[in-house]
C-alpha atoms as a PDB file:
ATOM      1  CA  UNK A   1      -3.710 -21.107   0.997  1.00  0.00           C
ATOM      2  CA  UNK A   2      -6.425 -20.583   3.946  1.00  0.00           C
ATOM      3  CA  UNK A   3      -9.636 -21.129   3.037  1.00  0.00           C
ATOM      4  CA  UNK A   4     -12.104 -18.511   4.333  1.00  0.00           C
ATOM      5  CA  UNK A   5     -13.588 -20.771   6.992  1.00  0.00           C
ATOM      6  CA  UNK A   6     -10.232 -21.308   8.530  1.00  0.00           C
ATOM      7  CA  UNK A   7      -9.471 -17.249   8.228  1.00  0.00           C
ATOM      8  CA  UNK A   8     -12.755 -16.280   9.845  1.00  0.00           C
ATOM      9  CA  UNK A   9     -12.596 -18.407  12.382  1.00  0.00           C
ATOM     10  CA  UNK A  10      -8.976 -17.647  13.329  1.00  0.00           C
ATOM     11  CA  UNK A  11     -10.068 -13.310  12.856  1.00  0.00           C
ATOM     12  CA  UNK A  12     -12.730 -14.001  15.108  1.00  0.00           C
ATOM     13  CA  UNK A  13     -10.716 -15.828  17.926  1.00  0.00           C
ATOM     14  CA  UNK A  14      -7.909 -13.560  17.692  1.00  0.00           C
ATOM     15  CA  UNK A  15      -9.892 -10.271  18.040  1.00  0.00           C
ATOM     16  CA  UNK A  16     -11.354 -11.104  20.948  1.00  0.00           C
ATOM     17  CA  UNK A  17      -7.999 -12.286  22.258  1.00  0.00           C
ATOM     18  CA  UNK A  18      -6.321  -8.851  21.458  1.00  0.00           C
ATOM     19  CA  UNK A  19      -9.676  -7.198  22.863  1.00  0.00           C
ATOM     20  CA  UNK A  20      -9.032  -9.493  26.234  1.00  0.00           C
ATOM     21  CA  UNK A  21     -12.433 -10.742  25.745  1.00  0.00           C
ATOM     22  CA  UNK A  22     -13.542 -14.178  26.722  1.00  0.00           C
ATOM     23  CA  UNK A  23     -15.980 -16.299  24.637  1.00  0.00           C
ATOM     24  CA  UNK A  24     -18.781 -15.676  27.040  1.00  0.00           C
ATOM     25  CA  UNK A  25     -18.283 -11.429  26.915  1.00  0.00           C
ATOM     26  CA  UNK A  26     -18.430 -11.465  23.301  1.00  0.00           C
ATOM     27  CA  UNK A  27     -21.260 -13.994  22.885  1.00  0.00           C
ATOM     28  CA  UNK A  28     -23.290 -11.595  25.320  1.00  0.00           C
ATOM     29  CA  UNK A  29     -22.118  -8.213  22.735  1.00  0.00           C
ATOM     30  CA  UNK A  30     -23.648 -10.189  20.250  1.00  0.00           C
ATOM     31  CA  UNK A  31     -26.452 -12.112  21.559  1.00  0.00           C
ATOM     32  CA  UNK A  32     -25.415 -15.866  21.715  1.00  0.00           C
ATOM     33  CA  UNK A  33     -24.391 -18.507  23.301  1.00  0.00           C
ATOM     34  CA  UNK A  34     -20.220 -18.970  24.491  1.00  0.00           C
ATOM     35  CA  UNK A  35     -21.193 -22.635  22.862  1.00  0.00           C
ATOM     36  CA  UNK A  36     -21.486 -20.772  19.454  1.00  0.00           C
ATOM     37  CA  UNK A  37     -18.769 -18.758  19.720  1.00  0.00           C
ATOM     38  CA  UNK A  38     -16.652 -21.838  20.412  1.00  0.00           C
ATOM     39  CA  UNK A  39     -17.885 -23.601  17.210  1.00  0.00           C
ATOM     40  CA  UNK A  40     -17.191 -20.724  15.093  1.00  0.00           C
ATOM     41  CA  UNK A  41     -13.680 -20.783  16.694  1.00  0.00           C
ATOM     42  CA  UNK A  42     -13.301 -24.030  15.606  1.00  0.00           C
ATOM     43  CA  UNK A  43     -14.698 -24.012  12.643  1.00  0.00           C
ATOM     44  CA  UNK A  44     -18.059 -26.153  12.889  1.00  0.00           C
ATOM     45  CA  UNK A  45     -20.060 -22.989  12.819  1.00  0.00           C
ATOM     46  CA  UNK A  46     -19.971 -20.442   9.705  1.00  0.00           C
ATOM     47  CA  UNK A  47     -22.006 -16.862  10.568  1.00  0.00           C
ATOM     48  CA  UNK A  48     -24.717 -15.799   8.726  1.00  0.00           C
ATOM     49  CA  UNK A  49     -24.762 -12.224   7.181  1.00  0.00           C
ATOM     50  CA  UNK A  50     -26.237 -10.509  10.541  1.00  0.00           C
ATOM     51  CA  UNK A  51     -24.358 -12.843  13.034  1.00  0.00           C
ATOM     52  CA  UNK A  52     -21.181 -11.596  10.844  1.00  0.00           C
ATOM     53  CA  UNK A  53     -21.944  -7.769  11.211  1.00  0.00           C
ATOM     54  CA  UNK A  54     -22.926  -8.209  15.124  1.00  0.00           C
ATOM     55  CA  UNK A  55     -19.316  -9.744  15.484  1.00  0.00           C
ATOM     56  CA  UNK A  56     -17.799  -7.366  13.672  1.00  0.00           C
ATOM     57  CA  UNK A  57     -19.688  -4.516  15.408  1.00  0.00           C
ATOM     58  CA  UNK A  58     -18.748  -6.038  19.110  1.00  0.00           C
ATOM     59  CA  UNK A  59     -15.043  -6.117  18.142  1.00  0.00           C
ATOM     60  CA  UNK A  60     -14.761  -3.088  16.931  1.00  0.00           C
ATOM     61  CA  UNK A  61     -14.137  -3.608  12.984  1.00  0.00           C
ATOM     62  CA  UNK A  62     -15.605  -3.522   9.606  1.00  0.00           C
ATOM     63  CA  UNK A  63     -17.209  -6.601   8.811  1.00  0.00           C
ATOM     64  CA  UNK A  64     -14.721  -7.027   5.513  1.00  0.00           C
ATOM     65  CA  UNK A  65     -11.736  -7.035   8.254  1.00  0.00           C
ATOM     66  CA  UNK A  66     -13.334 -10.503   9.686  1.00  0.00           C
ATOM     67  CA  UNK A  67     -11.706 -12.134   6.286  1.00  0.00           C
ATOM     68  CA  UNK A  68      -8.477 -10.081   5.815  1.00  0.00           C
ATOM     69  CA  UNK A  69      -5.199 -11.935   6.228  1.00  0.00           C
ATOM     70  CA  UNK A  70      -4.604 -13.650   9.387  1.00  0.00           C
ATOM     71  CA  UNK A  71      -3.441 -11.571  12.627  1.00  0.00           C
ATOM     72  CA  UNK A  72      -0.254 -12.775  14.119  1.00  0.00           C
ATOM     73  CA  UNK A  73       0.471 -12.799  18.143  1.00  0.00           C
ATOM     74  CA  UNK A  74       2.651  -9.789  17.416  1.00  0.00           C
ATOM     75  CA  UNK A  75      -0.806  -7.394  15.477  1.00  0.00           C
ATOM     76  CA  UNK A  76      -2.670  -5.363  17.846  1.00  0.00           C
ATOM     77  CA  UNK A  77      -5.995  -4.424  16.340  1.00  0.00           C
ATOM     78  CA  UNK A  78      -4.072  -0.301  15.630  1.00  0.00           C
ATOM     79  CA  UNK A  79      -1.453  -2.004  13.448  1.00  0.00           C
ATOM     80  CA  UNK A  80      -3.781  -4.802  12.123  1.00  0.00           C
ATOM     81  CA  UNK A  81      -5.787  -1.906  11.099  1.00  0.00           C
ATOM     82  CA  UNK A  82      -2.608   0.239   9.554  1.00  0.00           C
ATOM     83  CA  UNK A  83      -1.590  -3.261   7.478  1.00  0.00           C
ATOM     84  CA  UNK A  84      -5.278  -3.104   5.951  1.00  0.00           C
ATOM     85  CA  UNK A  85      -5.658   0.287   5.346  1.00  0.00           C
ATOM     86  CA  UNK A  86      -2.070   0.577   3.563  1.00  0.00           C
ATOM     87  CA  UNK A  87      -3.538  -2.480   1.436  1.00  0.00           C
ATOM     88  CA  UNK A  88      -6.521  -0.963   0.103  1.00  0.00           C
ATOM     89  CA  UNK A  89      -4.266   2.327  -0.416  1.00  0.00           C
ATOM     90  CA  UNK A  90      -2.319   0.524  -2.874  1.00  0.00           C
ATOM     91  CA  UNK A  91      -4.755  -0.674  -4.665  1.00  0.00           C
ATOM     92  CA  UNK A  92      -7.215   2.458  -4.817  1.00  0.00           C
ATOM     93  CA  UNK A  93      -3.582   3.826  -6.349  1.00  0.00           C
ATOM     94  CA  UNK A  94      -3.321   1.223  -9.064  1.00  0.00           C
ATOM     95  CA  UNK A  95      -7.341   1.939  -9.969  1.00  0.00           C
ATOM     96  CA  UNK A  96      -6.791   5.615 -10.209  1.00  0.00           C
ATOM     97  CA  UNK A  97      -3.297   4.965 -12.396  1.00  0.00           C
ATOM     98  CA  UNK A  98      -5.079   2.644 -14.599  1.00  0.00           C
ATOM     99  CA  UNK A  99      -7.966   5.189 -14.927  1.00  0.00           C
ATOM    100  CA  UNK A 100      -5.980   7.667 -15.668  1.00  0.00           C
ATOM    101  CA  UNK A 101      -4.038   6.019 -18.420  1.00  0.00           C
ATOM    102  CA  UNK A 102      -7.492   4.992 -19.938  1.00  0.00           C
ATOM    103  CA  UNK A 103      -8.730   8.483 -20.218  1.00  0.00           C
ATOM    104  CA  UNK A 104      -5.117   9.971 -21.552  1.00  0.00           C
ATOM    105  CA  UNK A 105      -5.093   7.321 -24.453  1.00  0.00           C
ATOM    106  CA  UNK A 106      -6.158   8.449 -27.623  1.00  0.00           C
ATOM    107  CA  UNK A 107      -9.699   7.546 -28.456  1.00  0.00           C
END
């Protein structure tokens, strides 16, 4: 199991590697140093709240994607984003089912 550390750190590395952006292009989006962006890559940094929404905002995502499951070499952010989005489908699906069947037992 990946600990949340270990998925941040590898979101964050391979966004910007899909994006074709260098350490030093997305420290500038968000106002940093490349050394920081390195040791978040690597794990000796963790973000705080607004460093996580600036990263999010420079690659292009939701802050909540930074933690969703690990993007392969094969994901591009379109069917990284397709994967998530058919995830949270299903389980809207299963709320709205087990509504339902709440409100159509008897009381």
């Amino acid at each position: 199991m990946t600990n949340i550390r270990d998925l941040l750190a590898k979101n964050i590395k391979k966004y910007r590697s899909v994006l074709g952006l260098s350490q030093a292009k997305l420290a500038e989006k968000v106002d940093t140093s490349t050394n920081y962006i390195g040791l978040l890559e690597i794990k000796r940094k963790f973000p705080s709240p607004e460093m996580m929404e600036r990263l999010a905002s420079a690659l292009g995502i939701d802050t909540t994607e930074l933690f969703y499951r690990e993007l392969t070499s094969k994901d591009t952010i379109k069917t990284y984003r397709k994967a998530a989005i058919e995830d949270v489908q299903g389980a809207i699906s299963r709320i709205f089912e087990e509504t339902l069947e709440n409100l159509n037992k008897d009381p």
